[in-house]
C-alpha atoms as a PDB file:
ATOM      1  CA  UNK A   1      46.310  25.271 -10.340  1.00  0.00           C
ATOM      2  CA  UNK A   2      47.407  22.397 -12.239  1.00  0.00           C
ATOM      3  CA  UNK A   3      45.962  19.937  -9.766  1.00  0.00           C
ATOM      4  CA  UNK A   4      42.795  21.712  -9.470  1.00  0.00           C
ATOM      5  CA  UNK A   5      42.275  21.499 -13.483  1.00  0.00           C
ATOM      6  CA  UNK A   6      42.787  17.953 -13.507  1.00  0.00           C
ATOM      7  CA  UNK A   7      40.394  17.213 -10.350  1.00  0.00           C
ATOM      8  CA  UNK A   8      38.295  19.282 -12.152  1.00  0.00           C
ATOM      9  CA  UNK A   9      38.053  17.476 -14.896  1.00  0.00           C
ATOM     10  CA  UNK A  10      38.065  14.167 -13.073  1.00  0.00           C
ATOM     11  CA  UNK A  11      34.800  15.080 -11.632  1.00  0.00           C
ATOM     12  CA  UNK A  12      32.754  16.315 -14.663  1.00  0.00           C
ATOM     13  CA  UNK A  13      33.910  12.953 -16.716  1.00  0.00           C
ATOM     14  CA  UNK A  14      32.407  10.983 -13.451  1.00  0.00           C
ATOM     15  CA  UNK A  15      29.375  13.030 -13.629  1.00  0.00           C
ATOM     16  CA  UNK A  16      28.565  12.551 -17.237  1.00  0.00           C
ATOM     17  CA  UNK A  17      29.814   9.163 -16.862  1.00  0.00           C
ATOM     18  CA  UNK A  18      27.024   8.478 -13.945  1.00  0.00           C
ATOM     19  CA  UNK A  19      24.094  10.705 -16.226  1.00  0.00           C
ATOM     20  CA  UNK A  20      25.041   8.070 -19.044  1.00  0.00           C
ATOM     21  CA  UNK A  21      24.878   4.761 -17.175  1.00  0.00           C
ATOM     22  CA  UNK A  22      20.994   6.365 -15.322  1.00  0.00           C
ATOM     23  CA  UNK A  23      20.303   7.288 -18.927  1.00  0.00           C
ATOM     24  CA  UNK A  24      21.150   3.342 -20.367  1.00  0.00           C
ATOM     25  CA  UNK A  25      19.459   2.151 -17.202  1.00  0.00           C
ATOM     26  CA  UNK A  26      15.812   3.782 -17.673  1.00  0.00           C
ATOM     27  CA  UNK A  27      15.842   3.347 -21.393  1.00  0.00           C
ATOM     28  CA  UNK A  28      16.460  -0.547 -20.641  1.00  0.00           C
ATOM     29  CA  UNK A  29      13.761  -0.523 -18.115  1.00  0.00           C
ATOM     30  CA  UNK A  30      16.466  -1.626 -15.573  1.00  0.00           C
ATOM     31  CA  UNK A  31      15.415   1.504 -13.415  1.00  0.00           C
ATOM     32  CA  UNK A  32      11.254   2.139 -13.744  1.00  0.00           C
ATOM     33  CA  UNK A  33      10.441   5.521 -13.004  1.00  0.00           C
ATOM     34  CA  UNK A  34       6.396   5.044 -12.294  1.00  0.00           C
ATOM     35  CA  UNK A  35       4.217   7.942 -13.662  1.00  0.00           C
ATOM     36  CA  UNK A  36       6.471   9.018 -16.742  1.00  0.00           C
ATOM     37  CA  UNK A  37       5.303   6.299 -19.075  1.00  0.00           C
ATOM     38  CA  UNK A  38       2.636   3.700 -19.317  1.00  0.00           C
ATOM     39  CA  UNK A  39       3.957   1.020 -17.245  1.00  0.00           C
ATOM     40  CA  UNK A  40       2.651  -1.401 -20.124  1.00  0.00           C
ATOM     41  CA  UNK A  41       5.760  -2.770 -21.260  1.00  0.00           C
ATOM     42  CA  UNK A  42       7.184  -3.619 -17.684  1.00  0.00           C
ATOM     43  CA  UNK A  43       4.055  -5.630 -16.653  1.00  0.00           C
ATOM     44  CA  UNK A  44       4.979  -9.807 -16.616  1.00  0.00           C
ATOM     45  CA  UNK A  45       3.452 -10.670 -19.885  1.00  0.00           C
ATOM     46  CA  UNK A  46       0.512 -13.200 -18.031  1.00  0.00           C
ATOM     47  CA  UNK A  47      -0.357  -9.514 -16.647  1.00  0.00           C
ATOM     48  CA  UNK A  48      -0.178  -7.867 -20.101  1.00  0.00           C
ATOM     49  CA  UNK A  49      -2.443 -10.356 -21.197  1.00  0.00           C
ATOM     50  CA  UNK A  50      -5.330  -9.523 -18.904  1.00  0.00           C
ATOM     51  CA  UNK A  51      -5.170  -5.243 -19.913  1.00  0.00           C
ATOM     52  CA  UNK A  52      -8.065  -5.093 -22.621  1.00  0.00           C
ATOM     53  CA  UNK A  53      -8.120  -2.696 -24.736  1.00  0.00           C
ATOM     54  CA  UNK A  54     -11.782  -0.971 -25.138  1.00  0.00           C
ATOM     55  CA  UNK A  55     -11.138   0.191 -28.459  1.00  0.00           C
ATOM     56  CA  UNK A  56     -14.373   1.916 -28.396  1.00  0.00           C
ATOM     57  CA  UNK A  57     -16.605  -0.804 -27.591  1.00  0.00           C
ATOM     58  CA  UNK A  58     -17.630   0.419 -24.385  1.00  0.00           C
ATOM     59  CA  UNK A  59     -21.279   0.417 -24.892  1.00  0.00           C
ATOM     60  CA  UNK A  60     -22.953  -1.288 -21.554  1.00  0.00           C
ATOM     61  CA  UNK A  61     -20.666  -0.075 -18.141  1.00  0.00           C
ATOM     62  CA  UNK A  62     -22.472  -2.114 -15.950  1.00  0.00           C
ATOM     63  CA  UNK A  63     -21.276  -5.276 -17.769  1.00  0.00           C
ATOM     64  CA  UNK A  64     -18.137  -4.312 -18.236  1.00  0.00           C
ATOM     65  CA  UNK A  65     -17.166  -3.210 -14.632  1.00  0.00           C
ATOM     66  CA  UNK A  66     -18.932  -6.925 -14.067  1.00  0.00           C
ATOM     67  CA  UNK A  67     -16.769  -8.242 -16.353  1.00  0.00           C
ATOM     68  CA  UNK A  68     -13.209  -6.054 -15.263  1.00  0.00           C
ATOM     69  CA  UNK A  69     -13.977  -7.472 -11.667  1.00  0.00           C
ATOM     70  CA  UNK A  70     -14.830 -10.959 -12.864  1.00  0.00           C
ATOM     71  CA  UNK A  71     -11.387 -11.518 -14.546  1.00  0.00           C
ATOM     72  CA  UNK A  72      -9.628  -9.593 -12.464  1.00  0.00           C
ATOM     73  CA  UNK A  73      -8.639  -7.302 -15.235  1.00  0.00           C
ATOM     74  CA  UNK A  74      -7.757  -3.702 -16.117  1.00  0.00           C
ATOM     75  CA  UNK A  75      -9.819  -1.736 -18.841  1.00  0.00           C
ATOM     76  CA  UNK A  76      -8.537   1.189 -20.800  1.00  0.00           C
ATOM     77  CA  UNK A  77     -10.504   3.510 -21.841  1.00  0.00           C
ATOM     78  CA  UNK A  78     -10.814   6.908 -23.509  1.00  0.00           C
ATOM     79  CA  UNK A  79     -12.170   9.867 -22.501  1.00  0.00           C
ATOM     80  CA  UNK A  80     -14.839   9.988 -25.114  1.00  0.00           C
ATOM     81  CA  UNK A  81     -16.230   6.649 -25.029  1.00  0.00           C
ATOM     82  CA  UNK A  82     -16.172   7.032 -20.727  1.00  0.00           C
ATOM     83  CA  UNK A  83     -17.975   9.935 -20.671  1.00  0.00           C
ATOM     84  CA  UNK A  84     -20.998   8.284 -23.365  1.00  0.00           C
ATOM     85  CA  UNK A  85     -21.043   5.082 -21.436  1.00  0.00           C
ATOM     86  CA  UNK A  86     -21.696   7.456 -17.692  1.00  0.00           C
ATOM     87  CA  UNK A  87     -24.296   9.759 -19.876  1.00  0.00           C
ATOM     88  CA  UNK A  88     -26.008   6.549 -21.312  1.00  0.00           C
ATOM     89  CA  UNK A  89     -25.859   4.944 -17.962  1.00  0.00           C
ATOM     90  CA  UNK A  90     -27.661   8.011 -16.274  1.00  0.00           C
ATOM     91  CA  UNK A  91     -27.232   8.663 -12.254  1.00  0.00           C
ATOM     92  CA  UNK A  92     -24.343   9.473 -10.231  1.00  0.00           C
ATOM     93  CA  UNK A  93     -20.771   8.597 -11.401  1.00  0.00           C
ATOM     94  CA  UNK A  94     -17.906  10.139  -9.014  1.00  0.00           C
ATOM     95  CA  UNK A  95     -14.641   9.315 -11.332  1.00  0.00           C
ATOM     96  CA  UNK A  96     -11.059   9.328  -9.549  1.00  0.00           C
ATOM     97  CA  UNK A  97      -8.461   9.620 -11.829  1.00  0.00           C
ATOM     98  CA  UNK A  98      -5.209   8.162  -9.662  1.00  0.00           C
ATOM     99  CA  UNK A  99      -1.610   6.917  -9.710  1.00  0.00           C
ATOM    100  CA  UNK A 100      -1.345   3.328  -8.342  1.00  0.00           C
ATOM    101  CA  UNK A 101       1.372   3.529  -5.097  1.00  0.00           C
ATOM    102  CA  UNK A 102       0.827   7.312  -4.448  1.00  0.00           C
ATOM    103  CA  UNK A 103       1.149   8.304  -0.772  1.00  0.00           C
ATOM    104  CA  UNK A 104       1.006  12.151  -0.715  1.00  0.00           C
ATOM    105  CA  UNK A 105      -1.812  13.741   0.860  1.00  0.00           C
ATOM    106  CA  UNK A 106      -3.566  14.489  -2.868  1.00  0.00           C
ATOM    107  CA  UNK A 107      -3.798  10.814  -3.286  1.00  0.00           C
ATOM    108  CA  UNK A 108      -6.753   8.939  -1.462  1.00  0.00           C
ATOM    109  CA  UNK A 109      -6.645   5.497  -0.698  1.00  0.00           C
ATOM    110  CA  UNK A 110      -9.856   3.208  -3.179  1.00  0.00           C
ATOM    111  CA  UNK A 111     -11.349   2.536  -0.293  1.00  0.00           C
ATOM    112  CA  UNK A 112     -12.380   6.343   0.906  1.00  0.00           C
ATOM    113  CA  UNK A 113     -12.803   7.466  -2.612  1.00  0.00           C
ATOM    114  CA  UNK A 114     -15.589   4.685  -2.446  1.00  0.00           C
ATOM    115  CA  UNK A 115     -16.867   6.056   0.885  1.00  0.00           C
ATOM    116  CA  UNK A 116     -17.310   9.208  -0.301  1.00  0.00           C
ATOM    117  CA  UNK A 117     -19.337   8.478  -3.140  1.00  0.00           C
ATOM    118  CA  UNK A 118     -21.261   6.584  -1.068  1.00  0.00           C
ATOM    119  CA  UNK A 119     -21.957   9.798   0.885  1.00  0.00           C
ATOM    120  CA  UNK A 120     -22.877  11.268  -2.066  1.00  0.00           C
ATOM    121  CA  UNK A 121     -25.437   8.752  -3.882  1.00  0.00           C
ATOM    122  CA  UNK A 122     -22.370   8.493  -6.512  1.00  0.00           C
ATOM    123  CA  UNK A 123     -20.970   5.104  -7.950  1.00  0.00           C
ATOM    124  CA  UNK A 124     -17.301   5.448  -8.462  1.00  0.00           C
ATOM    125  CA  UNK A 125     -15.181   4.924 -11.317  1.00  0.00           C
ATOM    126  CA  UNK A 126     -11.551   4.364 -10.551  1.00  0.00           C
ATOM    127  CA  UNK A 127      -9.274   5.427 -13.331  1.00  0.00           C
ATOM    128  CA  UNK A 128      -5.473   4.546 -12.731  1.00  0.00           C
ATOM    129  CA  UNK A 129      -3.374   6.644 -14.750  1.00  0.00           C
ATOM    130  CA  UNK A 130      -0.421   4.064 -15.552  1.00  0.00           C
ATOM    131  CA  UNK A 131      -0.226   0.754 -15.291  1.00  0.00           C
ATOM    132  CA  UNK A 132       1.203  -1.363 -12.106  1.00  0.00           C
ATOM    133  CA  UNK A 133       1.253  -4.985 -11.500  1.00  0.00           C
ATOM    134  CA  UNK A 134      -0.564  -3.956  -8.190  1.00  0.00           C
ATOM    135  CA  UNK A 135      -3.697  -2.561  -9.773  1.00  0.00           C
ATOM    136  CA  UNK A 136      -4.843  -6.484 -10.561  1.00  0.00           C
ATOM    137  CA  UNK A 137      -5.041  -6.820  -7.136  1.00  0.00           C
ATOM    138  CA  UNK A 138      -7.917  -4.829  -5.916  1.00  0.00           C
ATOM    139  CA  UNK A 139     -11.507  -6.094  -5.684  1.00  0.00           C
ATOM    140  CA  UNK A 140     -12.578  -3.112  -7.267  1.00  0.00           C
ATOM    141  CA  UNK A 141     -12.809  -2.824 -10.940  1.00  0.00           C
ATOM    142  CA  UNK A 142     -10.150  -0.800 -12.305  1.00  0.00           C
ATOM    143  CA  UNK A 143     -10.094   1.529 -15.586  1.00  0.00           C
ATOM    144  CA  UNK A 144      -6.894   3.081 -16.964  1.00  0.00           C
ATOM    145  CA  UNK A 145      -6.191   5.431 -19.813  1.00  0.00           C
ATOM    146  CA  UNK A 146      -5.618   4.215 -23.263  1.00  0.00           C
ATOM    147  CA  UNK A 147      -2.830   5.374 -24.035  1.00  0.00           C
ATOM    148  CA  UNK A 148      -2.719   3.634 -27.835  1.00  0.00           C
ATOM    149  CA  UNK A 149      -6.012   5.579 -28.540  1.00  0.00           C
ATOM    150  CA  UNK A 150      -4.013   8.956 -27.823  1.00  0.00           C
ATOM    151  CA  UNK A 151      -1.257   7.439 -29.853  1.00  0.00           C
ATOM    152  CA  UNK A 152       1.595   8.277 -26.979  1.00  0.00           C
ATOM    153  CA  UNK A 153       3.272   6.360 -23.969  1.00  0.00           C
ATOM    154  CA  UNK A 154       3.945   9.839 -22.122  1.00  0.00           C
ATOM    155  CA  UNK A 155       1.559   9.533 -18.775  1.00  0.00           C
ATOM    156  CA  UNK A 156       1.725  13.385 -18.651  1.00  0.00           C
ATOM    157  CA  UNK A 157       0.295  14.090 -22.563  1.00  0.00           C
ATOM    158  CA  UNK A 158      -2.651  11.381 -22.627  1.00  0.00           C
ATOM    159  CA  UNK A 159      -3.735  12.019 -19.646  1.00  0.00           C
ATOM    160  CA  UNK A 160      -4.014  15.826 -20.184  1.00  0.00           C
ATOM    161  CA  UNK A 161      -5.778  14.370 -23.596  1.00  0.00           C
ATOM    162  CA  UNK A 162      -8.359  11.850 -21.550  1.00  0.00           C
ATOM    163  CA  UNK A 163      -8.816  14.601 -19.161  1.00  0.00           C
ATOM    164  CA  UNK A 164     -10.285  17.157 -21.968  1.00  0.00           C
ATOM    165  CA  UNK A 165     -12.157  14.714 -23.626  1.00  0.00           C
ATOM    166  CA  UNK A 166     -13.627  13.570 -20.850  1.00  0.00           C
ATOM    167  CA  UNK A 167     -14.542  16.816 -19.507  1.00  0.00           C
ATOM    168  CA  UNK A 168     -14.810  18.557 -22.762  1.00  0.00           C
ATOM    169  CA  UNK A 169     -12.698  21.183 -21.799  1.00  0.00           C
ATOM    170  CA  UNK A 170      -9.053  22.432 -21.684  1.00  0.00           C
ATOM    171  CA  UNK A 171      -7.716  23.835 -18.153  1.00  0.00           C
ATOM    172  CA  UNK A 172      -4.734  23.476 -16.239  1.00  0.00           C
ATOM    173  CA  UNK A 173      -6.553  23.266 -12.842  1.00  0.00           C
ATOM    174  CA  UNK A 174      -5.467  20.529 -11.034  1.00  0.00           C
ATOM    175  CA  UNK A 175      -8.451  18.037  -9.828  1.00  0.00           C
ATOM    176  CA  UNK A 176      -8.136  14.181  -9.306  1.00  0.00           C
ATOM    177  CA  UNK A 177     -12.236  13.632  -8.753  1.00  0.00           C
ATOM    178  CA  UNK A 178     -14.542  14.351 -11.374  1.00  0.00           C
ATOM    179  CA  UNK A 179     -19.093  14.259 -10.445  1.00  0.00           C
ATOM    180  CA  UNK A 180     -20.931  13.417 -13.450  1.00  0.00           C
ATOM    181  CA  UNK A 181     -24.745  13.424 -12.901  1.00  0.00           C
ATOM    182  CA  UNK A 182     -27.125  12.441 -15.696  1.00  0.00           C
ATOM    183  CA  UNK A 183     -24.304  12.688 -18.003  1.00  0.00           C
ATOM    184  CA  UNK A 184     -23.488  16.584 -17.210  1.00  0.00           C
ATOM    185  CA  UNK A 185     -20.164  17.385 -15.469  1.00  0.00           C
ATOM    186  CA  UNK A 186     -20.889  18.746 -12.121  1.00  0.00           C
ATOM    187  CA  UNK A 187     -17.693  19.229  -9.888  1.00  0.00           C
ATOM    188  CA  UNK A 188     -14.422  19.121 -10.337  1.00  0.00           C
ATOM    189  CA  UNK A 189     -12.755  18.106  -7.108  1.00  0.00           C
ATOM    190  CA  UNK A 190      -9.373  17.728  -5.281  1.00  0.00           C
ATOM    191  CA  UNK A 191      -9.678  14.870  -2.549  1.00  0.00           C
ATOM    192  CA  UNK A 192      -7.204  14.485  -0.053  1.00  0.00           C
ATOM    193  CA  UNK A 193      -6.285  11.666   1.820  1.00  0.00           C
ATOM    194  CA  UNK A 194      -7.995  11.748   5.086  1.00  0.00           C
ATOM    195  CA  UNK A 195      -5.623  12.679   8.422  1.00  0.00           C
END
């Protein structure tokens, strides 16, 4: 019984002594854990230097995406200055909110998000929800969500937060492709990742 207590015992100190060193580890950034946080702070700082912050000054979306693509950099955005700039804009806007790196079957690949709003008459807005070295790759221009405008680092809260100001609403549904036309909401759409 004796022997039992002590193995017993053994175990749970080597437990907690494993949660402690995972804990140390993620809150060093030794370990990233993609789609809990930002991603801001892990980003090479040359990278860092080429997120822009919108800051509300989102006025003309044409020149921006120009200018995003141009410089090969990421803008963030929120959801209330996105959804003026597609309503002053006019036409077609199909906007895929994503996680860089995802390969489940709810995450399309860019390229047949793009296809699709082709299909549709839609341009399309790609909206990363954290931030990745890998996203200043693509030739497309790439939006993410500012996450100092909704004043947390938590991927899950300011994207719920984009996600209502950008649709004006509050609903748990779960959708990853938002159509605007003429500034009006008109879908809210789950996408797969074609077979």
């Amino acid at each position: 019984m004796r022997r039992l207590a002590k193995w017993s015992i053994g175990i749970g100190s080597f437990i907690g002594c494993l949660i402690a060193l995972l804990a140390l580890l993620l809150c060093t950034g030794v370990i990233r854990v993609y789609g809990l946080t930002t991603g801001y702070n892990q980003l090479p700082q040359e990278l860092q230097a080429r997120v822009v912050f919108s800051q509300g000054s989102l006025t003309d979306l044409d020149k921006a995406l120009a200018q995003v693509r141009q410089q090969r950099s990421v803008l963030l955005v929120n959801g209330h200055e996105l959804r003026e700039a597609i309503t002053r804009k006019g036409g077609k806007w199909l906007v895929y909110i994503y996680q860089e790196g995802c390969s489940s079957p709810s995450c399309p690949t860019l390229s047949s998000v793009t296809h699709y709003a082709e299909q549709l008459g839609a341009r399309p807005l790609f909206v990363a929800v954290d931030l990745r070295s890998e996203l200043f790759l693509h030739p497309e221009p790439i939006l993410s969500i500012d996450f100092r405008y909704y004043n947390t680092t938590w991927c899950a809260t300011f994207q719920d937060k984009f996600l209502a100001d950008l649709t004006q609403s509050k609903d748990d549904e779960y959708y990853n492709i938002l159509l605007f036309e003429d500034g009006q909401l008109v879908k809210k759409l789950r996408l797969q990742r074609p077979s």
